[in-house]
C-alpha atoms as a PDB file:
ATOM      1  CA  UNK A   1      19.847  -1.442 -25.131  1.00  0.00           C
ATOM      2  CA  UNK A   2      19.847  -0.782 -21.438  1.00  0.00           C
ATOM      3  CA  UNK A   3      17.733  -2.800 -19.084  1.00  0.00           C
ATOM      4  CA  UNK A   4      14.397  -0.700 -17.650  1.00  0.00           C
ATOM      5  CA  UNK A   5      14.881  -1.522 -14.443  1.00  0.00           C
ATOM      6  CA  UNK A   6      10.732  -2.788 -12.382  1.00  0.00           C
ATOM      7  CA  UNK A   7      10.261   0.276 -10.546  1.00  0.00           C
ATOM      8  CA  UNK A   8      10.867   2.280 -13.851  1.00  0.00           C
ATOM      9  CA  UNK A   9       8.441  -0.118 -15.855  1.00  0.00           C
ATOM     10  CA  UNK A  10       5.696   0.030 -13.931  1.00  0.00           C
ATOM     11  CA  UNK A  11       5.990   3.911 -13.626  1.00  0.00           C
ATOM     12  CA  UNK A  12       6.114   3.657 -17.535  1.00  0.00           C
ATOM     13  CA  UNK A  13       3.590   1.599 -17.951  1.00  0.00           C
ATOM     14  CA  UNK A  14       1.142   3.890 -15.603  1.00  0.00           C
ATOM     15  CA  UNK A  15       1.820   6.970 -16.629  1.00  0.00           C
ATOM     16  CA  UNK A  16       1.400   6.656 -20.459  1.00  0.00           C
ATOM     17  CA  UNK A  17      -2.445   6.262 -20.058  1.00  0.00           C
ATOM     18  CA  UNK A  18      -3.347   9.229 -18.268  1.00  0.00           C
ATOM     19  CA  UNK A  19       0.169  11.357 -17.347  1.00  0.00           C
ATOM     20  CA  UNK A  20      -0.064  14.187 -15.042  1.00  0.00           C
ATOM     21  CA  UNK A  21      -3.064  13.801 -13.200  1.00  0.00           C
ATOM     22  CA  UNK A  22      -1.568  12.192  -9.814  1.00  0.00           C
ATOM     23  CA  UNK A  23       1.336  12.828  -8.092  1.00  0.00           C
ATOM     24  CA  UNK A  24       3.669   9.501  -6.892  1.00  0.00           C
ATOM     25  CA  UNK A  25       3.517   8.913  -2.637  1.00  0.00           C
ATOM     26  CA  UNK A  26       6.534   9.660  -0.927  1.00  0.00           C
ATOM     27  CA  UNK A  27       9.552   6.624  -0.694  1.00  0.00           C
ATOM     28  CA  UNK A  28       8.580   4.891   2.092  1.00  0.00           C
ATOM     29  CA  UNK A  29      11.565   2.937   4.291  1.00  0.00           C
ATOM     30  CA  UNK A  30      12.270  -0.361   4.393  1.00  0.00           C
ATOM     31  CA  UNK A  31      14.261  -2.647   5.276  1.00  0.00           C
ATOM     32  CA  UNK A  32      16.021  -4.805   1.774  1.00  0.00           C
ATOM     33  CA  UNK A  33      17.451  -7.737   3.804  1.00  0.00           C
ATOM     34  CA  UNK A  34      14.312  -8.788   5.244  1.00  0.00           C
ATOM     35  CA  UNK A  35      12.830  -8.479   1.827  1.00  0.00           C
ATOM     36  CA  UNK A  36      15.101 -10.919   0.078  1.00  0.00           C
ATOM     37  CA  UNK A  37      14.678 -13.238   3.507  1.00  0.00           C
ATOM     38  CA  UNK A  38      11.206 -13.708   3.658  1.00  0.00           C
ATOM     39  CA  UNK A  39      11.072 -13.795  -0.383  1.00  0.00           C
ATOM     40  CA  UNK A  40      13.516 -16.653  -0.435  1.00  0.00           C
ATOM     41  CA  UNK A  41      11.998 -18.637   2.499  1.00  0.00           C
ATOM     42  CA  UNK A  42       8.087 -18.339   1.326  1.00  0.00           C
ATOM     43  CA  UNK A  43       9.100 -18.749  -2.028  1.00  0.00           C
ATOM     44  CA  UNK A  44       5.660 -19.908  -4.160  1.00  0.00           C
ATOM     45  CA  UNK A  45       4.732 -20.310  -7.824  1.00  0.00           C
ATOM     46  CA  UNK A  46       2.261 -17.353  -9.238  1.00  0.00           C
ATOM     47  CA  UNK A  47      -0.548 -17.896 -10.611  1.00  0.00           C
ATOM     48  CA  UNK A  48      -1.127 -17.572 -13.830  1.00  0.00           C
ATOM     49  CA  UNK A  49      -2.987 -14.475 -15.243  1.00  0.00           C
ATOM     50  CA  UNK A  50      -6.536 -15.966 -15.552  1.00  0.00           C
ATOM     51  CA  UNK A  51      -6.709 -17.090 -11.939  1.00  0.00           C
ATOM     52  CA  UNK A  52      -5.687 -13.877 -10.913  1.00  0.00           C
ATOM     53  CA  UNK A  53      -8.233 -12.357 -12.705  1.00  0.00           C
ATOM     54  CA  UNK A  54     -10.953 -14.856 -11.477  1.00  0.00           C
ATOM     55  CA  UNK A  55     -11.561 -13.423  -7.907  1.00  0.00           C
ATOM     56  CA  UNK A  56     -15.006 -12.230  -8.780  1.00  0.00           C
ATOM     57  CA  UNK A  57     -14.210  -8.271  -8.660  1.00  0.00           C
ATOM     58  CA  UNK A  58     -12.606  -6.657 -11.184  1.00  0.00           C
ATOM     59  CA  UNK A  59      -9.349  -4.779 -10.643  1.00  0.00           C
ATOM     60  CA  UNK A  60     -11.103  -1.440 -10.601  1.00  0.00           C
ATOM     61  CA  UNK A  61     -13.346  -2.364  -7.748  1.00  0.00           C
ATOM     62  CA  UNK A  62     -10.763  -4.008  -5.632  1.00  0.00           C
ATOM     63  CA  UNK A  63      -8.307  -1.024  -6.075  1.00  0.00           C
ATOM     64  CA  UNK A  64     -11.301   2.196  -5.405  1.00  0.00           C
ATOM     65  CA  UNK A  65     -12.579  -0.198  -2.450  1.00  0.00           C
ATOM     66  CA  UNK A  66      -8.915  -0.840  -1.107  1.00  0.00           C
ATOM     67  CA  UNK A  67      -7.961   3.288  -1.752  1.00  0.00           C
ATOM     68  CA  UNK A  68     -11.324   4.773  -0.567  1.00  0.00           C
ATOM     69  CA  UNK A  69     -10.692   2.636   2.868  1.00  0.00           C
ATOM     70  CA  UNK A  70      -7.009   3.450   3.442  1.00  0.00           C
ATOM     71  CA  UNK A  71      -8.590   6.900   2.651  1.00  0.00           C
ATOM     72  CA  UNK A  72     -10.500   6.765   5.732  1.00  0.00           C
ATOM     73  CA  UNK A  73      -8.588   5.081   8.362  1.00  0.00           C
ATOM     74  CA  UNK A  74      -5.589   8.136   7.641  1.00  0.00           C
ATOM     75  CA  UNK A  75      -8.799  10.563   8.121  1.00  0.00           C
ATOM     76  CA  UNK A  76      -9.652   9.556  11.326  1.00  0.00           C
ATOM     77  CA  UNK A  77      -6.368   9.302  12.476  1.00  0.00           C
ATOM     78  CA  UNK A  78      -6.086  13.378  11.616  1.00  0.00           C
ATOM     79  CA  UNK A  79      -9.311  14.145  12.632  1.00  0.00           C
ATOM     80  CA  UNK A  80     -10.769  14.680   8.869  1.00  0.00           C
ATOM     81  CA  UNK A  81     -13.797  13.346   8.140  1.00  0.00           C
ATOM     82  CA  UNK A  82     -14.513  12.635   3.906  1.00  0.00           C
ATOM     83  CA  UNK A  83     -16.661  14.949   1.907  1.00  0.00           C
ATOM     84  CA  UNK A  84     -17.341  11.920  -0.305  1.00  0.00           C
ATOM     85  CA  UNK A  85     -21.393  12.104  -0.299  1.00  0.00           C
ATOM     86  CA  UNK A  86     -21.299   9.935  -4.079  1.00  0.00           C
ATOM     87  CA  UNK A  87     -19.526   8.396  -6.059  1.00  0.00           C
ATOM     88  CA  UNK A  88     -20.942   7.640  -9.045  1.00  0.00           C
ATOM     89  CA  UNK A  89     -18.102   4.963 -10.589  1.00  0.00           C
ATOM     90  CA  UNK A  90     -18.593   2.901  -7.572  1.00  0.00           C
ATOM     91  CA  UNK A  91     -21.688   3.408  -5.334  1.00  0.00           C
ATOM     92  CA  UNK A  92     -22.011   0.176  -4.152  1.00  0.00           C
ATOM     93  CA  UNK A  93     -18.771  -0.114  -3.658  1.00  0.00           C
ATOM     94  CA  UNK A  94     -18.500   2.737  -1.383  1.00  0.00           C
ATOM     95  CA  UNK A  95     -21.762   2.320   0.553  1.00  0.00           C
ATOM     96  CA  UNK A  96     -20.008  -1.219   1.614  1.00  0.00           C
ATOM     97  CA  UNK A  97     -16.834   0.532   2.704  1.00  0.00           C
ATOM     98  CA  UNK A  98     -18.620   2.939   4.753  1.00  0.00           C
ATOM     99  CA  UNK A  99     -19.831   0.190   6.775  1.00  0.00           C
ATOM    100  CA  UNK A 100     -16.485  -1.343   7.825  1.00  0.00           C
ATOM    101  CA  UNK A 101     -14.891  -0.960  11.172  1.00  0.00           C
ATOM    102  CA  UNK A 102     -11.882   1.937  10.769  1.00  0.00           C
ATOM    103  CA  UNK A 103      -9.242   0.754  12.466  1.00  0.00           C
ATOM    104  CA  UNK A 104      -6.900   3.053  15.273  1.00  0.00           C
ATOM    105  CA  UNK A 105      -3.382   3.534  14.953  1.00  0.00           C
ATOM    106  CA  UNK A 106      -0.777   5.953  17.152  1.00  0.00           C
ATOM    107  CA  UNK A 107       2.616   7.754  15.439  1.00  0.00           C
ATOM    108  CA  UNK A 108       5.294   6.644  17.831  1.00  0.00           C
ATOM    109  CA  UNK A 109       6.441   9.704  19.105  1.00  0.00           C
ATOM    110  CA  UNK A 110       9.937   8.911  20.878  1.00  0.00           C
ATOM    111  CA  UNK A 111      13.402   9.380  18.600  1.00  0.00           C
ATOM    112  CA  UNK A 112      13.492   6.740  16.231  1.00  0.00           C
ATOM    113  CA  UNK A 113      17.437   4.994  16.291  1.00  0.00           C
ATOM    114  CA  UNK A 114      19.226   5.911  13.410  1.00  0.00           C
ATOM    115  CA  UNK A 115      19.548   1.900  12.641  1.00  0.00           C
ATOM    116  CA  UNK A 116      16.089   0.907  12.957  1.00  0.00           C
ATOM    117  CA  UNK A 117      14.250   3.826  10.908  1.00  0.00           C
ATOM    118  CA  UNK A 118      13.391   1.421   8.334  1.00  0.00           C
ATOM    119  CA  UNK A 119      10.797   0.051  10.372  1.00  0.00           C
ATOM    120  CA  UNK A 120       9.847   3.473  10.760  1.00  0.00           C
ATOM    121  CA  UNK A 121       8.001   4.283   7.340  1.00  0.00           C
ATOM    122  CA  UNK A 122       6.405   7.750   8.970  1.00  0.00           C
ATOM    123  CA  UNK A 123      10.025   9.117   9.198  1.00  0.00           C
ATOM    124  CA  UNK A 124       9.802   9.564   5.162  1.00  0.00           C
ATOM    125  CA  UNK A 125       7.294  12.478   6.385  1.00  0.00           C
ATOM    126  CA  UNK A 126       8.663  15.957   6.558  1.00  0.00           C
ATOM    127  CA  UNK A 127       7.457  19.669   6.561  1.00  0.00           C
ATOM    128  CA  UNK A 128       7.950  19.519   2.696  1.00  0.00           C
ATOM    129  CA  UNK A 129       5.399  16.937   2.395  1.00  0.00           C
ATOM    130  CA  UNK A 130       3.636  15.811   5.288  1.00  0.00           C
ATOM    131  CA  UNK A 131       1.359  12.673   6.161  1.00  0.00           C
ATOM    132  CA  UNK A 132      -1.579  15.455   5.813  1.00  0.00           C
ATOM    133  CA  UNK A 133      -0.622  16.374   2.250  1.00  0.00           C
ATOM    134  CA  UNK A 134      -0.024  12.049   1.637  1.00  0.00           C
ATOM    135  CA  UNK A 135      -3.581  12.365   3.229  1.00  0.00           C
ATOM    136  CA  UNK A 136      -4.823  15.480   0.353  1.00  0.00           C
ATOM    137  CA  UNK A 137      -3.112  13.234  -2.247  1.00  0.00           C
ATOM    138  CA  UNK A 138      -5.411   9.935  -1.233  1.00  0.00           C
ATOM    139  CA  UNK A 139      -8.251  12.387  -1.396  1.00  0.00           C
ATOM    140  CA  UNK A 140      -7.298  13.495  -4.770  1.00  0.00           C
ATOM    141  CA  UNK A 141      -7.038  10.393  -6.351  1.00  0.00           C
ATOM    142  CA  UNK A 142     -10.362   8.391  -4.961  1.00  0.00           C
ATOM    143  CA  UNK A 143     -12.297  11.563  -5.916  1.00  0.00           C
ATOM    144  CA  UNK A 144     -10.888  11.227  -9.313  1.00  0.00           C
ATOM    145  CA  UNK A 145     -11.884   7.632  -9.232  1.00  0.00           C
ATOM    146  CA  UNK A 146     -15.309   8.322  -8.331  1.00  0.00           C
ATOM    147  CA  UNK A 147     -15.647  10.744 -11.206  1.00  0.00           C
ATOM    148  CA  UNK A 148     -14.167   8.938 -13.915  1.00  0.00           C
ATOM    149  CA  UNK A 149     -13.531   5.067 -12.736  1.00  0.00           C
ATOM    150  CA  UNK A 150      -9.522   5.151 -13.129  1.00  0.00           C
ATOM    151  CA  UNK A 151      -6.624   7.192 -12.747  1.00  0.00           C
ATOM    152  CA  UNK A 152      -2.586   6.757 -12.769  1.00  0.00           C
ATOM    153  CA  UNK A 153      -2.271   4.803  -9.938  1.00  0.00           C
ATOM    154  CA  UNK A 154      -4.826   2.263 -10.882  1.00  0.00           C
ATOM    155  CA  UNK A 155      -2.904   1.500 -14.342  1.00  0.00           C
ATOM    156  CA  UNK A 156      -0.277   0.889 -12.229  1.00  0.00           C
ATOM    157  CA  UNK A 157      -2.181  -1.912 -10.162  1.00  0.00           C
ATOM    158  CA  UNK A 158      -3.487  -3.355 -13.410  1.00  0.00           C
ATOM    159  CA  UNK A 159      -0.471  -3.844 -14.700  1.00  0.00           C
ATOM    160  CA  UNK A 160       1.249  -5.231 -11.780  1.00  0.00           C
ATOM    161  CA  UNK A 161      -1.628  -7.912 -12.068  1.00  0.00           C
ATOM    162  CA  UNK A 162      -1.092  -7.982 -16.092  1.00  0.00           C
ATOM    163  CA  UNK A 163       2.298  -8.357 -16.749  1.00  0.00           C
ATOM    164  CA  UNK A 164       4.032  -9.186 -13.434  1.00  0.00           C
ATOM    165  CA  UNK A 165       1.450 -11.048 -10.957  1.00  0.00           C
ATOM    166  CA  UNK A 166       2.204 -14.675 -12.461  1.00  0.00           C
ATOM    167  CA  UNK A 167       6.291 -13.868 -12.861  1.00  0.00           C
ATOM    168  CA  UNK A 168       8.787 -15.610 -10.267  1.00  0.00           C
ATOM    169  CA  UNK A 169      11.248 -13.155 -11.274  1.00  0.00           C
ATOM    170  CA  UNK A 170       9.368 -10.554  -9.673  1.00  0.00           C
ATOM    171  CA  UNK A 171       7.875 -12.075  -6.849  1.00  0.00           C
ATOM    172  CA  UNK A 172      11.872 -12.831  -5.974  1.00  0.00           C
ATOM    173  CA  UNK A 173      13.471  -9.785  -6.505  1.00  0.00           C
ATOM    174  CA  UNK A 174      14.078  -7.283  -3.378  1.00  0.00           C
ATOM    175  CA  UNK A 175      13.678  -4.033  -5.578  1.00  0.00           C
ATOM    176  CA  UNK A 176      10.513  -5.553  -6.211  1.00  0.00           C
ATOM    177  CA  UNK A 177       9.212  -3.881  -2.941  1.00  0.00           C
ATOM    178  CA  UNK A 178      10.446  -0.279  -4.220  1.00  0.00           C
ATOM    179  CA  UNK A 179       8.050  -1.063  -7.532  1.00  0.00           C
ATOM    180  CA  UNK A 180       5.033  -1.990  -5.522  1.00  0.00           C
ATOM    181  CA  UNK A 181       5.225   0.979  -2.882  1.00  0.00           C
ATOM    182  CA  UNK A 182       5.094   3.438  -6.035  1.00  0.00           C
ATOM    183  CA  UNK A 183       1.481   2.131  -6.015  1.00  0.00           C
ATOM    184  CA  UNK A 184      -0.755   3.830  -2.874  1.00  0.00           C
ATOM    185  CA  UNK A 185      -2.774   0.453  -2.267  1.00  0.00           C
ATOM    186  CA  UNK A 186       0.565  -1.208  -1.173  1.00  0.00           C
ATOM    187  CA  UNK A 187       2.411   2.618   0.153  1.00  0.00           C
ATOM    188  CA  UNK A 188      -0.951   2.776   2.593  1.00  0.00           C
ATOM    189  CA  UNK A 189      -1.353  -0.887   3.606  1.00  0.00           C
ATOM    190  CA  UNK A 190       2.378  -0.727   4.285  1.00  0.00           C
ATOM    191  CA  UNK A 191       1.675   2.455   6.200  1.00  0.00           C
ATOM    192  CA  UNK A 192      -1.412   1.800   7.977  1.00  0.00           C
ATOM    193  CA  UNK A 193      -0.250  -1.630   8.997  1.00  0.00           C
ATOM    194  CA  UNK A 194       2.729  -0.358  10.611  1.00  0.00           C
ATOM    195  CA  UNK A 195       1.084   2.402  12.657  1.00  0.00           C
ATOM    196  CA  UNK A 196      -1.459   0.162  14.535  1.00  0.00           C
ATOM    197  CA  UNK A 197      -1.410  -0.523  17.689  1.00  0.00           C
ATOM    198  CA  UNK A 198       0.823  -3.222  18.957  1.00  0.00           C
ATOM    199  CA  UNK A 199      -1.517  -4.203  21.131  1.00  0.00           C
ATOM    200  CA  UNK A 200      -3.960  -5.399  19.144  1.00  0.00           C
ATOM    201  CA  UNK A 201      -4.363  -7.717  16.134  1.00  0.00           C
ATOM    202  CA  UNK A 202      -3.473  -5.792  13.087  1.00  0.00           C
ATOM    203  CA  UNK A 203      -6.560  -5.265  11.019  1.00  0.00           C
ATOM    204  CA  UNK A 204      -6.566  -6.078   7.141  1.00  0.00           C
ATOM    205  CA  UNK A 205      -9.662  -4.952   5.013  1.00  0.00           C
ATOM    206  CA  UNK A 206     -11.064  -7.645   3.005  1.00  0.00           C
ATOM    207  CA  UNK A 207     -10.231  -6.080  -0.507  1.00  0.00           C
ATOM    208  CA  UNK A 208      -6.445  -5.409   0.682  1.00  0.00           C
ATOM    209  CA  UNK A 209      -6.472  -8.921   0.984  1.00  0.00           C
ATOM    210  CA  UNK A 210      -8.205  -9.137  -2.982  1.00  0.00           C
ATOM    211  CA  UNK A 211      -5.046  -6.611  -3.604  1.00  0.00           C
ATOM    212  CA  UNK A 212      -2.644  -9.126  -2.275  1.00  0.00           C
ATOM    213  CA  UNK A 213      -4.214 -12.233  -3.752  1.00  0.00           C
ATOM    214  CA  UNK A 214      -4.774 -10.585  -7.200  1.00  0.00           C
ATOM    215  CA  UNK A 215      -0.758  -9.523  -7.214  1.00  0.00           C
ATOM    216  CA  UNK A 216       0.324 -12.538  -5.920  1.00  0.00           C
ATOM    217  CA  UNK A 217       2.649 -10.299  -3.592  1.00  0.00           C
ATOM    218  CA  UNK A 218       2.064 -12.670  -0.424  1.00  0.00           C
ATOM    219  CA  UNK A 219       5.839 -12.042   0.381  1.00  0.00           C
ATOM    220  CA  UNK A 220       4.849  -8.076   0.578  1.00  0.00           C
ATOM    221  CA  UNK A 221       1.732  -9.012   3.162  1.00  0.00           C
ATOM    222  CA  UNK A 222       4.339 -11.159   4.944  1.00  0.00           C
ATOM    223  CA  UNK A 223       7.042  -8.744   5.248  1.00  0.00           C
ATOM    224  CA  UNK A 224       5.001  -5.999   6.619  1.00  0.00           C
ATOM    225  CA  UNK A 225       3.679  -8.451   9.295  1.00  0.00           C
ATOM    226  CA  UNK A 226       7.074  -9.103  10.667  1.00  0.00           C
ATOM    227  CA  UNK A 227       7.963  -5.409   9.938  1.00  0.00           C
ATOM    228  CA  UNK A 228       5.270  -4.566  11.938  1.00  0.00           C
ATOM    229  CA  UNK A 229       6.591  -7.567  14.801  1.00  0.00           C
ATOM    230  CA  UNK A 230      10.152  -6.087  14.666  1.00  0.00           C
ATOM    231  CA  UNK A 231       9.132  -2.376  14.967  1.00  0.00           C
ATOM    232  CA  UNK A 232       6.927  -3.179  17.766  1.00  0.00           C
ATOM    233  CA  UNK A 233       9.715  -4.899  19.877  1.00  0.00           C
ATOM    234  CA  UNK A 234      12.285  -2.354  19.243  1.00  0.00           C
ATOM    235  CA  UNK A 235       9.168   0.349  20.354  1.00  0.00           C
ATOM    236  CA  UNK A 236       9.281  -1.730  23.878  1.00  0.00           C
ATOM    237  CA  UNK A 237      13.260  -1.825  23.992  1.00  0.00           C
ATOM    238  CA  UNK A 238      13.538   1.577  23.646  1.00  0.00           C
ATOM    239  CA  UNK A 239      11.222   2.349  26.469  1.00  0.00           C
ATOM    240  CA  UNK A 240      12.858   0.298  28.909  1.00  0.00           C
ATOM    241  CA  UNK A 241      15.892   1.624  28.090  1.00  0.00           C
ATOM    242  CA  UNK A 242      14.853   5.267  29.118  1.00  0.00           C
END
């Protein structure tokens, strides 16, 4: 019998609880050698499952919180502001969001070298599916959440905490960072992270950090801080060179 590769497990795993209902965010670049770098030099042991788990919110909580924020820093970047007024599933929840800071972020707008667009993750955006429709599909999803406390996506997140969160394997693997950006949490924190300003200290909600810590995917958080370093140095190169 064949091997299922991560990505395809997860997706598997997701889908069979409630198929249909969301559709997957666009493949996001990155770069694999810087992956397997940073996974080999910060190598640590998982967890196991139970102290995962122990971190005071559930998985549900962390993941609507994590979502419904991401949902609003990509609004204000495009000028939309949420039609959320309740949320029944997680009112608290949302009330607390509501009174973070939103971070700022700019698109660089110069041509992006053919060699460094995978520090480039908004290139994946096109007139076939735009950061505005990512932005309708964000919408989509914490709405559903709000209405019926899960959806695909959220599986998907459980899971990853369930069955992978306290395995080396995956926490050393390089194609583990194609299975985790097929989850939005880790697709917008990836994003979002990327897109703020170099000039300023990159901002990190307290429950992305839960959705790091419950995942054990420290080598993700750490890769997209020196994604974000590298991107922002070749964004200064390329201006003096003009």
């Amino acid at each position: 019998m064949k091997k299922i590769s991560l990505v395809a497990t997860l997706l598997l795993i997701g889908c069979s609880h409630r198929p249909g209902i969301q559709k997957n965010v666009v493949d996001l670049p990155f770069a694999p050698e810087l992956v397997e770098q940073i996974q080999k030099s910060s190598f640590r042991r998982p967890a196991s499952v139970e102290e995962v788990l122990a971190e005071g919110k559930s998985s549900r909580r962390v993941y609507f919180s994590a979502l419904y924020h991401q949902l609003l820093t990509l609004g204000y970047h495009l000028d939309e502001k949420s039609d959320l007024n309740s949320c029944p599933q997680f009112h608290h929840d949302k009330i607390e969001v509501d009174s973070n800071v939103i971070p700022r972020f700019s698109i660089y707008k110069s041509n992006i070298l053919s060699d460094s667009r995978d520090f480039f993750p908004e290139v994946a955006f096109n007139k076939g599916f735009s950061i505005e429709d990512h932005y309708e599909g964000i919408k989509n999803e914490v709405n559903i959440l709000c209405e019926e406390g899960v959806s695909d996506n959220y599986f998907k997140f459980d899971n990853l905490i369930t069955h992978y969160a306290s395995k080396a394997s995956f926490h050393s693997r390089p194609d583990s960072m194609k299975s985790v950006l097929k989850i939005p949490v880790f697709a917008n924190y990836y994003l979002l992270k990327m897109l703020q300003s170099p000039h300023g200290m990159v901002f990190v909600h307290p429950e992305e950090k839960r959705v790091i810590t419950m995942t054990q995917t420290h080598w993700f958080e750490k890769y997209v801080y020196e994604a974000q370093r590298m991107r922002n140095r070749l964004i200064k190169n390329h201006m003096v060179q003009r």
